[in-house]
PDB file of N, CA and C in Angstrom:
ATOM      1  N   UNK A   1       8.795   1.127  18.323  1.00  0.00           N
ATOM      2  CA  UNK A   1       8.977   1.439  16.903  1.00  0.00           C
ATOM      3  C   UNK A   1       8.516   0.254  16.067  1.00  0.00           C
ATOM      4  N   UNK A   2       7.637   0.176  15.228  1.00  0.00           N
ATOM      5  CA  UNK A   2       7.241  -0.435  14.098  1.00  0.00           C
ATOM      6  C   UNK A   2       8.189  -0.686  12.848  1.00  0.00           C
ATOM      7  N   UNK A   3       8.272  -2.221  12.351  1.00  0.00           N
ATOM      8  CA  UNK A   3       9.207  -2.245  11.027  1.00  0.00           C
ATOM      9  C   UNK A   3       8.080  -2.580   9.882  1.00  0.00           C
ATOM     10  N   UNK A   4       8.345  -2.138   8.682  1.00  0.00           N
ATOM     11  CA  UNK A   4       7.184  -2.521   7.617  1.00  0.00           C
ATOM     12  C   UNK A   4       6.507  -3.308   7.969  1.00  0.00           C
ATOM     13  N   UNK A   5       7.190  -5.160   8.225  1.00  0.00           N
ATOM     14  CA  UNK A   5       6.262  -6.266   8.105  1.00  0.00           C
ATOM     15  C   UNK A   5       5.166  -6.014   9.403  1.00  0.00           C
ATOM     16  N   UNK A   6       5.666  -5.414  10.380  1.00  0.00           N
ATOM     17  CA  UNK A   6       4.536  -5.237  11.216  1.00  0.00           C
ATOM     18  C   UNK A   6       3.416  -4.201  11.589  1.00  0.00           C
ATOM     19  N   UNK A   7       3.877  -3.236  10.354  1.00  0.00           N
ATOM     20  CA  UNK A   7       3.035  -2.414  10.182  1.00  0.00           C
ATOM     21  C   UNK A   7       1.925  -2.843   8.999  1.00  0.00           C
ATOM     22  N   UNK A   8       2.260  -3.362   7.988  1.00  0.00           N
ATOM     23  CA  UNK A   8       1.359  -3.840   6.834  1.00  0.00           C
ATOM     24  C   UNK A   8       0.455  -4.868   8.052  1.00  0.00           C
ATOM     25  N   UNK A   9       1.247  -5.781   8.837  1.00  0.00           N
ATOM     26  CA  UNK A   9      -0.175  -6.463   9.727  1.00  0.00           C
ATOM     27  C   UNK A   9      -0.632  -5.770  10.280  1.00  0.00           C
ATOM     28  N   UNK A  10      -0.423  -5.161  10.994  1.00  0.00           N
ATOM     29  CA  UNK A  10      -1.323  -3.614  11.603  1.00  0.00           C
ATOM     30  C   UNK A  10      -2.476  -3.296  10.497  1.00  0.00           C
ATOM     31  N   UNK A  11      -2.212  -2.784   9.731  1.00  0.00           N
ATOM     32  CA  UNK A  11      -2.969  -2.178   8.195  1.00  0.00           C
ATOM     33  C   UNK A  11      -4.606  -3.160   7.814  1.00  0.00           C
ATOM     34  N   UNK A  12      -5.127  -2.313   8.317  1.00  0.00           N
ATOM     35  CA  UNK A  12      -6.387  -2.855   8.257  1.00  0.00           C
ATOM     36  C   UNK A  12      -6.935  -2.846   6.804  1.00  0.00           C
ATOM     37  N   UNK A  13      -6.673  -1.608   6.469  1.00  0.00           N
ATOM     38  CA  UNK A  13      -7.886  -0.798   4.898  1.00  0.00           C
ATOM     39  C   UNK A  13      -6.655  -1.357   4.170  1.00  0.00           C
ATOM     40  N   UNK A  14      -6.769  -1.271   2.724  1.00  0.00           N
ATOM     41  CA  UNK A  14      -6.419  -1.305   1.823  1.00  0.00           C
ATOM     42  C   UNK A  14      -5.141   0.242   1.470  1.00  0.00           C
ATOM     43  N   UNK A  15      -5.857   0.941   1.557  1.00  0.00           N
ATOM     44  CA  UNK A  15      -5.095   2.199   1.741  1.00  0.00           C
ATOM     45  C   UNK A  15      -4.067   2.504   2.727  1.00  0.00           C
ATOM     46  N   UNK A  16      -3.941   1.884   4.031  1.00  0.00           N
ATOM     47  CA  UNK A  16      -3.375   1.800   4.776  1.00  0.00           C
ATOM     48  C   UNK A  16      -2.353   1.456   4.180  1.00  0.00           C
ATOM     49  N   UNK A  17      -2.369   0.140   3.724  1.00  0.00           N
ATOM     50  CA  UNK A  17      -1.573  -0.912   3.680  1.00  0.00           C
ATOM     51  C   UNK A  17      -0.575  -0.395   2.244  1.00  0.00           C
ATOM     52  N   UNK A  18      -1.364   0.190   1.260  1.00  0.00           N
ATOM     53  CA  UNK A  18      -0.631   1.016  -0.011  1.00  0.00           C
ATOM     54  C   UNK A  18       0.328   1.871   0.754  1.00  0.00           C
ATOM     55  N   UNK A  19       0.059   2.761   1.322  1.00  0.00           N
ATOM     56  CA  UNK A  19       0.687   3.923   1.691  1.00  0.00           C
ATOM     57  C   UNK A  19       2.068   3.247   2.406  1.00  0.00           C
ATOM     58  N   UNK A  20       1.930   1.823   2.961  1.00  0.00           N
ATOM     59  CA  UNK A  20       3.311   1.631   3.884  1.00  0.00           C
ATOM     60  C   UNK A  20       4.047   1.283   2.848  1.00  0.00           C
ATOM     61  N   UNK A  21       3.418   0.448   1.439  1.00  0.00           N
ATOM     62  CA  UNK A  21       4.244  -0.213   1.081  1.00  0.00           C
ATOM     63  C   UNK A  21       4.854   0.782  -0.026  1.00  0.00           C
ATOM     64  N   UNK A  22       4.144   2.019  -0.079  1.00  0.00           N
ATOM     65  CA  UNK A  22       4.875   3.009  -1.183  1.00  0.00           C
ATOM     66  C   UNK A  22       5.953   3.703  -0.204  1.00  0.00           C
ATOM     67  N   UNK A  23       6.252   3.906   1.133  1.00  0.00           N
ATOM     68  CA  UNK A  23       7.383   3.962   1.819  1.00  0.00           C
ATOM     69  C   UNK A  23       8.168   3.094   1.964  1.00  0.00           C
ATOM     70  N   UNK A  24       8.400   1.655   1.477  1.00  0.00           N
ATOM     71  CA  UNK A  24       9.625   0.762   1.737  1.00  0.00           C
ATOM     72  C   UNK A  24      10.696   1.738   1.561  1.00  0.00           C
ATOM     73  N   UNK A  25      11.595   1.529   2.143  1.00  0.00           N
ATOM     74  CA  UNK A  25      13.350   1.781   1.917  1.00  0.00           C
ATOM     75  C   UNK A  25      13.751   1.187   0.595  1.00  0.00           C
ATOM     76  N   UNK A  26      13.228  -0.128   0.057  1.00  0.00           N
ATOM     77  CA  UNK A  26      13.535  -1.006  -1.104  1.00  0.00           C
ATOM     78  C   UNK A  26      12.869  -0.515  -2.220  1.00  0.00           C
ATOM     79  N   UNK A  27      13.761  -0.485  -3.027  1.00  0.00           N
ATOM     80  CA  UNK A  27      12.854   0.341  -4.608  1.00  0.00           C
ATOM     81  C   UNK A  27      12.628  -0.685  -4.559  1.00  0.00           C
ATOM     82  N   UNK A  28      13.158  -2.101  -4.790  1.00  0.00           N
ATOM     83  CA  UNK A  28      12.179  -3.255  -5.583  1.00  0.00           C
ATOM     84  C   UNK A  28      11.202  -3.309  -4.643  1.00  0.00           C
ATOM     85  N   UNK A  29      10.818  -3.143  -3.825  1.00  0.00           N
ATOM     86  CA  UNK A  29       9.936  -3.383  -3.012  1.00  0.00           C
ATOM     87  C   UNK A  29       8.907  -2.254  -3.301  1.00  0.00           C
ATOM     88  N   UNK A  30       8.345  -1.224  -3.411  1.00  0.00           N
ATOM     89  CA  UNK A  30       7.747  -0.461  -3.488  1.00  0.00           C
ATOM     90  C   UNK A  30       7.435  -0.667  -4.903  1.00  0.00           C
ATOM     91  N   UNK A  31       5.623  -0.209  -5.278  1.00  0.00           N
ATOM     92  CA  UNK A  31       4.947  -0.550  -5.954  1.00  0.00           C
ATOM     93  C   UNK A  31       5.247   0.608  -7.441  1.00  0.00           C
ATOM     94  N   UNK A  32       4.967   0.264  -8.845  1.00  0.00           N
ATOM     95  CA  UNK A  32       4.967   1.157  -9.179  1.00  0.00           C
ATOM     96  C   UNK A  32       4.284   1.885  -9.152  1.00  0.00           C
ATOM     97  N   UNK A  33       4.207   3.435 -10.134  1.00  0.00           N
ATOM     98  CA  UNK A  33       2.959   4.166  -9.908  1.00  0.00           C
ATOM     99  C   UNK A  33       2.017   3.232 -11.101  1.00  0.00           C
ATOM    100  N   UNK A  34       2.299   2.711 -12.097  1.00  0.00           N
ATOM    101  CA  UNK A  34       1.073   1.771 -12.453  1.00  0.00           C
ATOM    102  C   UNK A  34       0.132   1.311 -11.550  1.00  0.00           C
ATOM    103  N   UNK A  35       0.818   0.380 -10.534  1.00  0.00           N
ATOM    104  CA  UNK A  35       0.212  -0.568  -9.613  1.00  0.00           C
ATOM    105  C   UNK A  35      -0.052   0.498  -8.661  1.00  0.00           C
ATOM    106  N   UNK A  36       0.140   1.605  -8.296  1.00  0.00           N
ATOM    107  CA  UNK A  36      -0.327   2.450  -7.320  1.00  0.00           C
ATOM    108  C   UNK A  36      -1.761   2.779  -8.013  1.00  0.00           C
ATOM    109  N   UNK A  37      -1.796   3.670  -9.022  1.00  0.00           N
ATOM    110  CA  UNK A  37      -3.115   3.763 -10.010  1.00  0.00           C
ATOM    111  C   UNK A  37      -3.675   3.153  -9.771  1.00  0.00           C
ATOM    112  N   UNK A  38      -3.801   1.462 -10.341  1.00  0.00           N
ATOM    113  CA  UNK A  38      -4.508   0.582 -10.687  1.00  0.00           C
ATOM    114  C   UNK A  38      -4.794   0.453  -9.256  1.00  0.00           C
ATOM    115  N   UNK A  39      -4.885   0.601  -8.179  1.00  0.00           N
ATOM    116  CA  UNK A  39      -4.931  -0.170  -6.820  1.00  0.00           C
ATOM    117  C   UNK A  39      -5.976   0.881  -6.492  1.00  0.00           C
ATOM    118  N   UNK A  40      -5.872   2.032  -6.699  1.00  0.00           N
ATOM    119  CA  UNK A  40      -6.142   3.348  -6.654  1.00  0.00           C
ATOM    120  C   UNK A  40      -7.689   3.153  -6.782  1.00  0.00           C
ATOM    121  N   UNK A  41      -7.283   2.914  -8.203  1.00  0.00           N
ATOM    122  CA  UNK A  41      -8.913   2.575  -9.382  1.00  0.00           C
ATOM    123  C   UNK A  41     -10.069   1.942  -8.606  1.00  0.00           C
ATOM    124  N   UNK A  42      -9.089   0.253  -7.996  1.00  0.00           N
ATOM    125  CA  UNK A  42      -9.788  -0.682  -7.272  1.00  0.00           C
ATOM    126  C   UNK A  42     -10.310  -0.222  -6.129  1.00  0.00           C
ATOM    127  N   UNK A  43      -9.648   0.310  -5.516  1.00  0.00           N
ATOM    128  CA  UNK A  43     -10.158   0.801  -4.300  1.00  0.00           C
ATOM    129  C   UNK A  43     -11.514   1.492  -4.362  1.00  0.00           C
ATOM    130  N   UNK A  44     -11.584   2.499  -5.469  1.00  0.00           N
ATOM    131  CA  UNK A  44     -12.526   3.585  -5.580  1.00  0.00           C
ATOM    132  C   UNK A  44     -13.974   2.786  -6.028  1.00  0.00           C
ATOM    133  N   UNK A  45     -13.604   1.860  -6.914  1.00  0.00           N
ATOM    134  CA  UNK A  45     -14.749   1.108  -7.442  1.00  0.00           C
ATOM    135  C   UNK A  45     -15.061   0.061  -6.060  1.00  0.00           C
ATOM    136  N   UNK A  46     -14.734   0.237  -5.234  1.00  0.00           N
ATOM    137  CA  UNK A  46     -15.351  -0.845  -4.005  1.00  0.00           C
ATOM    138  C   UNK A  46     -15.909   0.304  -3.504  1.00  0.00           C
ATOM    139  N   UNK A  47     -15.623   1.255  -3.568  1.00  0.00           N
ATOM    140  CA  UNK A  47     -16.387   2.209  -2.414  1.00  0.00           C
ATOM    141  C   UNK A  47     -17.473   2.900  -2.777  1.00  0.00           C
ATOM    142  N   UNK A  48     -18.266   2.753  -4.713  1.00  0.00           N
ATOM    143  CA  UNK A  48     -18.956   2.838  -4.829  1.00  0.00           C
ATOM    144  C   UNK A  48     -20.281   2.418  -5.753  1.00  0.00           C
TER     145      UNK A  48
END
């Protein structure tokens, strides 16, 4: 079984690594949907 911190090192892509951290157990820990968007945005503009 995997715990966050060793799954975000696992997490290669960028997206990967969003998706674990929008599952924390910790609200403070989990991103808002601002920073989900905006990450969103970034992502899309690298890919083209």
């Amino acid at each position: 079984m995997y715990f966050p911190n060793e799954l975000k090192q696992e997490a290669g892509v960028n997206l990967e690594r969003l998706i674990i951290e929008m599952c924390d157990l910790g609200p403070s820990a989990r991103p808002t949907i601002d920073e989900v968007v905006e990450r969103l945005q970034r992502m899309q503009k690298q890919n083209f």
